[in-house]
C-alpha atoms as a PDB file:
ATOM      1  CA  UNK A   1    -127.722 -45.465 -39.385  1.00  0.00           C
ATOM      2  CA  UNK A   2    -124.623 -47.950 -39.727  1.00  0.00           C
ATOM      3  CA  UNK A   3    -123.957 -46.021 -43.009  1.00  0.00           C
ATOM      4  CA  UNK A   4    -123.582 -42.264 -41.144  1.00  0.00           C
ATOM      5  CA  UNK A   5    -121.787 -43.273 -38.208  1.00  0.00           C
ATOM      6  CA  UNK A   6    -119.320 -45.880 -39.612  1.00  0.00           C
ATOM      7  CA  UNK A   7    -117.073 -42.950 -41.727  1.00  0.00           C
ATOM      8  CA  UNK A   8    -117.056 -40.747 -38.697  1.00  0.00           C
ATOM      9  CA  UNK A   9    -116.232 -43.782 -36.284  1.00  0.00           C
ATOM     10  CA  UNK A  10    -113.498 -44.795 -38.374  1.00  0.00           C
ATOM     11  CA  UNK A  11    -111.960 -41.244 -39.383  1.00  0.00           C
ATOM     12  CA  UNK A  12    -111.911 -40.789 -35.293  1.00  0.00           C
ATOM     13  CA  UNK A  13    -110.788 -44.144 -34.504  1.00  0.00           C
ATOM     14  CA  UNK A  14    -107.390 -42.985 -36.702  1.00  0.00           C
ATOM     15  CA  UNK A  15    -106.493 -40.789 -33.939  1.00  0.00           C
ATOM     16  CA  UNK A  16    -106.521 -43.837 -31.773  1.00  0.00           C
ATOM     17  CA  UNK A  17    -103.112 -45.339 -31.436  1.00  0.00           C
ATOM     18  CA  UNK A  18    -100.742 -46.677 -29.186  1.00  0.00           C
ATOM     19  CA  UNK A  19     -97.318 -46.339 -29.836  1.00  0.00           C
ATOM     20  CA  UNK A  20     -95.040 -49.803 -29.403  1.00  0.00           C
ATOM     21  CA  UNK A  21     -97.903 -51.994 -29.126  1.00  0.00           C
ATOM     22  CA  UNK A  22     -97.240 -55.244 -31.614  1.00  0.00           C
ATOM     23  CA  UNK A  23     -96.891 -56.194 -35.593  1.00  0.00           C
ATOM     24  CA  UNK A  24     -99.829 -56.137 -37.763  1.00  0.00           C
ATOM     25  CA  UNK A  25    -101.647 -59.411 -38.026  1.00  0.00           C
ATOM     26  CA  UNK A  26    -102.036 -61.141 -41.360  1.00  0.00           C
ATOM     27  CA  UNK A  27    -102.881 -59.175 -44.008  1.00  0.00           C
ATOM     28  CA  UNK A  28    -104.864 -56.132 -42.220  1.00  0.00           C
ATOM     29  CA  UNK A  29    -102.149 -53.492 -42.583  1.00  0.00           C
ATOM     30  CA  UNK A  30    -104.025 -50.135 -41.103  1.00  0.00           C
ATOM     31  CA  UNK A  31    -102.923 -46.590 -42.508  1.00  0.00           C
ATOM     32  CA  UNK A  32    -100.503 -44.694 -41.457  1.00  0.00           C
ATOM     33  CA  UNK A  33    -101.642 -43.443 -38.020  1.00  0.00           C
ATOM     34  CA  UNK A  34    -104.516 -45.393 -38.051  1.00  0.00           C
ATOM     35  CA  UNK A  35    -106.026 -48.702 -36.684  1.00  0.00           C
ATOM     36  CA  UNK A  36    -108.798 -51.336 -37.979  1.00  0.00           C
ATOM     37  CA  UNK A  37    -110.900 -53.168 -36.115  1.00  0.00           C
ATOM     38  CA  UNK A  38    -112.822 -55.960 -36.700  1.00  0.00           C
ATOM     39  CA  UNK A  39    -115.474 -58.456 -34.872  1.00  0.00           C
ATOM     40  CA  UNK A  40    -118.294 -59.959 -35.607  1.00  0.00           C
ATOM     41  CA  UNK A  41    -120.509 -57.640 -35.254  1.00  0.00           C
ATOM     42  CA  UNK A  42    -120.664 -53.893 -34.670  1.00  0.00           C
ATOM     43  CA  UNK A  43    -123.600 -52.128 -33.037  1.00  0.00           C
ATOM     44  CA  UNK A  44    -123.129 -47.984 -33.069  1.00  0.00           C
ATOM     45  CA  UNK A  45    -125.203 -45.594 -31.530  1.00  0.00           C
ATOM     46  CA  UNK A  46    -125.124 -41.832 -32.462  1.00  0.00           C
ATOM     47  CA  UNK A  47    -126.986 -40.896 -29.283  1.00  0.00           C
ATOM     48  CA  UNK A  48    -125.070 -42.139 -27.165  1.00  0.00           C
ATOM     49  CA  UNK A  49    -121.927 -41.623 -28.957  1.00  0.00           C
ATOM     50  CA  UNK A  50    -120.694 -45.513 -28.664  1.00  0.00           C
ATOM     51  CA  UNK A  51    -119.814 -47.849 -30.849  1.00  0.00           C
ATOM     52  CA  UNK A  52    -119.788 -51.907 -29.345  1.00  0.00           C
ATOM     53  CA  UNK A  53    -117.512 -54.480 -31.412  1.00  0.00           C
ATOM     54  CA  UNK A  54    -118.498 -57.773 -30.574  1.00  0.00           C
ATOM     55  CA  UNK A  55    -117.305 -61.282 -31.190  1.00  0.00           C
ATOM     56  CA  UNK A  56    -113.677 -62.137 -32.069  1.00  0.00           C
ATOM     57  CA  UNK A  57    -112.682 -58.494 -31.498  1.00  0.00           C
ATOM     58  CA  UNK A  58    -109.144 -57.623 -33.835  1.00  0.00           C
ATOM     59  CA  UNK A  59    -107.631 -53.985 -33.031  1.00  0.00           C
ATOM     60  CA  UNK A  60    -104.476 -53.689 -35.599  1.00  0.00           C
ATOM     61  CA  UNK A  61    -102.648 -50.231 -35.513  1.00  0.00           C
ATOM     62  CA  UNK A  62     -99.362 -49.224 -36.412  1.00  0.00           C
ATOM     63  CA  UNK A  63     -97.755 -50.610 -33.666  1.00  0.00           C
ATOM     64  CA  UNK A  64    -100.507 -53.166 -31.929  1.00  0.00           C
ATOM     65  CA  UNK A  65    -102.737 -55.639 -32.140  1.00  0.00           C
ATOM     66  CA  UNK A  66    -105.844 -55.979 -29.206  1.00  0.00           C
ATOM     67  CA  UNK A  67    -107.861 -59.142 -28.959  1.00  0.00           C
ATOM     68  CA  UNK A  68    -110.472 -59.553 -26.816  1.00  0.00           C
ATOM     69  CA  UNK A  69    -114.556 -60.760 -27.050  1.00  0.00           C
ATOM     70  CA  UNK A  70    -115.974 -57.277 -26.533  1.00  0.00           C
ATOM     71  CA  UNK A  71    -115.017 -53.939 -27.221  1.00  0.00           C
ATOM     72  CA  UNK A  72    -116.724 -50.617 -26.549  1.00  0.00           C
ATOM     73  CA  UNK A  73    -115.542 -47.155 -27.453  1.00  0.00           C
ATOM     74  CA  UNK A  74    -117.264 -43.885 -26.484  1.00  0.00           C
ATOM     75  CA  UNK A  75    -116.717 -41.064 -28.354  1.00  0.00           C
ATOM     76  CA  UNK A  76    -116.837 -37.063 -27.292  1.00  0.00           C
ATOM     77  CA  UNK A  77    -119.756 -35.258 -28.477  1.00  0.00           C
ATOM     78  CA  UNK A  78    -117.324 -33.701 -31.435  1.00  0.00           C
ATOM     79  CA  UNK A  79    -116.529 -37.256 -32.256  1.00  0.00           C
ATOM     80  CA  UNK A  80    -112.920 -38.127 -30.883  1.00  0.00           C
ATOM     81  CA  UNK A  81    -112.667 -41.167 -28.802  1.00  0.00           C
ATOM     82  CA  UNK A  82    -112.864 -40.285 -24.952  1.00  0.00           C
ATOM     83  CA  UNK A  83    -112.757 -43.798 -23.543  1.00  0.00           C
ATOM     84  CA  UNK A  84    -112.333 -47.599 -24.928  1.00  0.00           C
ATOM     85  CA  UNK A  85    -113.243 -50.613 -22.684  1.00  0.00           C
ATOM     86  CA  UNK A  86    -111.856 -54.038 -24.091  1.00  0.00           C
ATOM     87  CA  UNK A  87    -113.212 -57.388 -22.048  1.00  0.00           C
ATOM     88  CA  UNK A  88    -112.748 -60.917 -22.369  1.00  0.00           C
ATOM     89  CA  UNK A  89    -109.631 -62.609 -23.072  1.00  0.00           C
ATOM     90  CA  UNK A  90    -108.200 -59.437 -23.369  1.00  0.00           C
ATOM     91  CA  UNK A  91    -104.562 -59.789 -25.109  1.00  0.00           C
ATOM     92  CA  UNK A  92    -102.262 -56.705 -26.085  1.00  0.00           C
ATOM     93  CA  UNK A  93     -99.390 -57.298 -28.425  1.00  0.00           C
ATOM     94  CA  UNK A  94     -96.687 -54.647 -28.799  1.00  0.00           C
ATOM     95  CA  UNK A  95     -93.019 -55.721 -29.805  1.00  0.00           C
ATOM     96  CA  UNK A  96     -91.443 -56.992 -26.856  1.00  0.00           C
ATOM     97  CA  UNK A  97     -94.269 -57.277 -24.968  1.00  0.00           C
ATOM     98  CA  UNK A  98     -97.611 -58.992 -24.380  1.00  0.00           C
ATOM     99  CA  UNK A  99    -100.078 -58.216 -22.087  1.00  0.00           C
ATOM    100  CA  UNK A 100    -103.165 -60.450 -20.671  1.00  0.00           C
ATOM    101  CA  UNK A 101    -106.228 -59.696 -18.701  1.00  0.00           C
ATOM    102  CA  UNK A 102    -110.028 -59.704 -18.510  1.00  0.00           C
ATOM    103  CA  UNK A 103    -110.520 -56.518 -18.886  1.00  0.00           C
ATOM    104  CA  UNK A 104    -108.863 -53.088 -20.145  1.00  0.00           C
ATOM    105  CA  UNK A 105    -110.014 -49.512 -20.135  1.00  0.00           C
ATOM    106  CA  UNK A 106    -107.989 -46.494 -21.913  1.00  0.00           C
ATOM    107  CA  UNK A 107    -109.122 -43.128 -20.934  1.00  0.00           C
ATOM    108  CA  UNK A 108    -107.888 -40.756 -23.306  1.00  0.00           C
ATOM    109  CA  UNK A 109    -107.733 -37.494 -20.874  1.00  0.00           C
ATOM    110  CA  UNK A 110    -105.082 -38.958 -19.354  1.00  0.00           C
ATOM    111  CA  UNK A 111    -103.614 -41.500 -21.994  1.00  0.00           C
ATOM    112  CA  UNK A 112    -103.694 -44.370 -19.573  1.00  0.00           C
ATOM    113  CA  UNK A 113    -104.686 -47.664 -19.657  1.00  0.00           C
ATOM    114  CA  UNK A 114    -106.120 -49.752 -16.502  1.00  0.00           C
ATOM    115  CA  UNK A 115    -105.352 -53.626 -16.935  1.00  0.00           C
ATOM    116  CA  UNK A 116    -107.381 -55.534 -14.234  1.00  0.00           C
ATOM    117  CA  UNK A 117    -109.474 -59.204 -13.857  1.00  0.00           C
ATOM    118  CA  UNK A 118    -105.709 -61.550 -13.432  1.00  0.00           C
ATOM    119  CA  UNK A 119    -103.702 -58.984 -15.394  1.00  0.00           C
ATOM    120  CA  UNK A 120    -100.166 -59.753 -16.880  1.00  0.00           C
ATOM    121  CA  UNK A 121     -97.631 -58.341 -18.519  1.00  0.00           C
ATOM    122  CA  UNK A 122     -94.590 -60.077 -19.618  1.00  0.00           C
ATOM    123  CA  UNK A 123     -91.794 -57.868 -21.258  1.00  0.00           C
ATOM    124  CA  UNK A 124     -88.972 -59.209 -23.025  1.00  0.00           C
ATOM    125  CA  UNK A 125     -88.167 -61.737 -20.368  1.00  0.00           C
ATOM    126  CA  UNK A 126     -89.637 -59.395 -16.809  1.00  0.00           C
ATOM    127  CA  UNK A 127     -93.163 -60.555 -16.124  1.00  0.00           C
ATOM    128  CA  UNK A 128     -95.414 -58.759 -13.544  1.00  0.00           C
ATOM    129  CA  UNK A 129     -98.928 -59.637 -12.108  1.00  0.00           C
ATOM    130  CA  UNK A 130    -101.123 -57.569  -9.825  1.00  0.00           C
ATOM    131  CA  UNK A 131    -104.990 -57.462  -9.360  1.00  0.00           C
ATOM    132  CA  UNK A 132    -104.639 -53.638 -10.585  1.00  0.00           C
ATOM    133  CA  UNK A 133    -102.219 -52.450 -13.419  1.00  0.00           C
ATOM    134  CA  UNK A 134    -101.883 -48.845 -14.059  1.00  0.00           C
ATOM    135  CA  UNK A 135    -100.071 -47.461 -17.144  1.00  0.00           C
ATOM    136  CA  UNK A 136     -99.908 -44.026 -17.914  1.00  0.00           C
ATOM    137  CA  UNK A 137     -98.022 -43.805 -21.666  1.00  0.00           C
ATOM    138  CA  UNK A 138     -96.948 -40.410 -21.670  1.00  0.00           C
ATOM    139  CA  UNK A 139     -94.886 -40.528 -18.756  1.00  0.00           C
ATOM    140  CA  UNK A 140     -93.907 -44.205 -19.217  1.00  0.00           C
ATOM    141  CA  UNK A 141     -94.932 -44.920 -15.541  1.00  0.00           C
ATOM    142  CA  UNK A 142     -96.881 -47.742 -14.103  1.00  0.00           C
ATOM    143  CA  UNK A 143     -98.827 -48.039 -10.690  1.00  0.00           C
ATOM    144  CA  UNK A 144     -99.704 -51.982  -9.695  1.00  0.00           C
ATOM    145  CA  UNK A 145    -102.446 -52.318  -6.939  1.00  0.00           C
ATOM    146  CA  UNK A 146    -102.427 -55.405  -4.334  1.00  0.00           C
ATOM    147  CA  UNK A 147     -99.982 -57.776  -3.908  1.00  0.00           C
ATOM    148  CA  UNK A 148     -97.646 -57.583  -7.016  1.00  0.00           C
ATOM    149  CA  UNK A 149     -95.371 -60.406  -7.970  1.00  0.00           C
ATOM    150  CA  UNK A 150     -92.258 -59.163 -10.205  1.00  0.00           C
ATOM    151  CA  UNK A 151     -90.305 -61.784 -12.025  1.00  0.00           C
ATOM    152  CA  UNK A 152     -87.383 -60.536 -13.306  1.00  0.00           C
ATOM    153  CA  UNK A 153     -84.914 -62.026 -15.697  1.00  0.00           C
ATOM    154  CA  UNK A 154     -84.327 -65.142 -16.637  1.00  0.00           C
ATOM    155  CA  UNK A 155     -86.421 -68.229 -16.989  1.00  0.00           C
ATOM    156  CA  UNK A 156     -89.461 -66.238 -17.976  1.00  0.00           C
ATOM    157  CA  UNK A 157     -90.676 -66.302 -21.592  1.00  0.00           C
ATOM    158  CA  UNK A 158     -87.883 -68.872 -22.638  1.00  0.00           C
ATOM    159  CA  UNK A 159     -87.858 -73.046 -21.428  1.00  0.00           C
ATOM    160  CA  UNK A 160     -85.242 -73.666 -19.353  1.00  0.00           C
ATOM    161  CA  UNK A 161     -82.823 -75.860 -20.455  1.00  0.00           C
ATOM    162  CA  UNK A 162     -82.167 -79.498 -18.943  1.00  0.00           C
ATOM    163  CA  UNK A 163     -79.621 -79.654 -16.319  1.00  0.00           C
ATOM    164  CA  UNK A 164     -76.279 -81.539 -17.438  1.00  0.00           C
ATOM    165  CA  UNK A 165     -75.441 -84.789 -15.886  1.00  0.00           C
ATOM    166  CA  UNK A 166     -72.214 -84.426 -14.339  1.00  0.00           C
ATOM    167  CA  UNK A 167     -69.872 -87.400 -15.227  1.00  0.00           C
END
């Protein structure tokens, strides 16, 4: 079964990207448009239309990289990814930014992604934290749930540097 489904779930996985995520890691350069993944082991089901990447979970595209422990994509019945759920140590590298949480969902009918579980995102030096991040890519908007703590400017992402000694 790992024979049939691995082709389709990697021809429909190319569809999968997400534009200004980070570099490619190492050597796993994925084709144009496209992304790799890999873990330490991959369990995909045709009936259910899933595919589960366990274990030190790499997601290179174009313009990303996704760590996390666990990932789980679910696939339309005509084999296009409908919805990709990423937990544990969940990290998302794009240039400029980096992104942390316990858990991230994309849900392709409305290309967003929902960070939550202590999510994070710092970007170039602005760093926000909310129990609920929202991002919706196509309209470049983002919705934070709870109590949201902005950090703007300087200070974050850098060390500070010592204060002189006046003489």
């Amino acid at each position: 079964m790992k024979s049939c489904i691995l082709p389709l779930l990697f021809v429909t996985l190319a569809g999968w990207t997400v534009p200004a995520l980070a570099q490619t890691s190492g050597d796993v350069t994925p084709p144009p448009g496209g992304s790799i993944i890999t873990s330490d082991e991959l369990r995909a089901d045709q009936v259910s239309h899933t595919a589960t990447f366990s274990g030190n979970v790499l997601a290179v595209g174009n313009n990303f990289t996704l760590r996390c422990q666990e990932m789980v994509v679910n696939f339309t019945k005509d084999g296009k990814v409908d919805h990709i759920t990423a937990k544990g140590d969940v990290v998302i590298e794009q240039p400029g930014r980096i992104s942390h949480c316990g858990q991230a969902e994309y849900f392709h009918e409305d290309d967003k992604f929902v960070l939550t579980d202590q999510p994070s995102i710092l970007d170039n030096k602005n760093k926000i934290e909310a129990p609920k991040i929202t991002i919706y890519r196509t309209s470049q908007q983002m919705i934070t749930e709870g109590r949201t703590k902005t950090t703007l400017g300087n200070g974050v992402g850098t060390a500070a540097a010592p204060a002189k000694n006046p003489q």
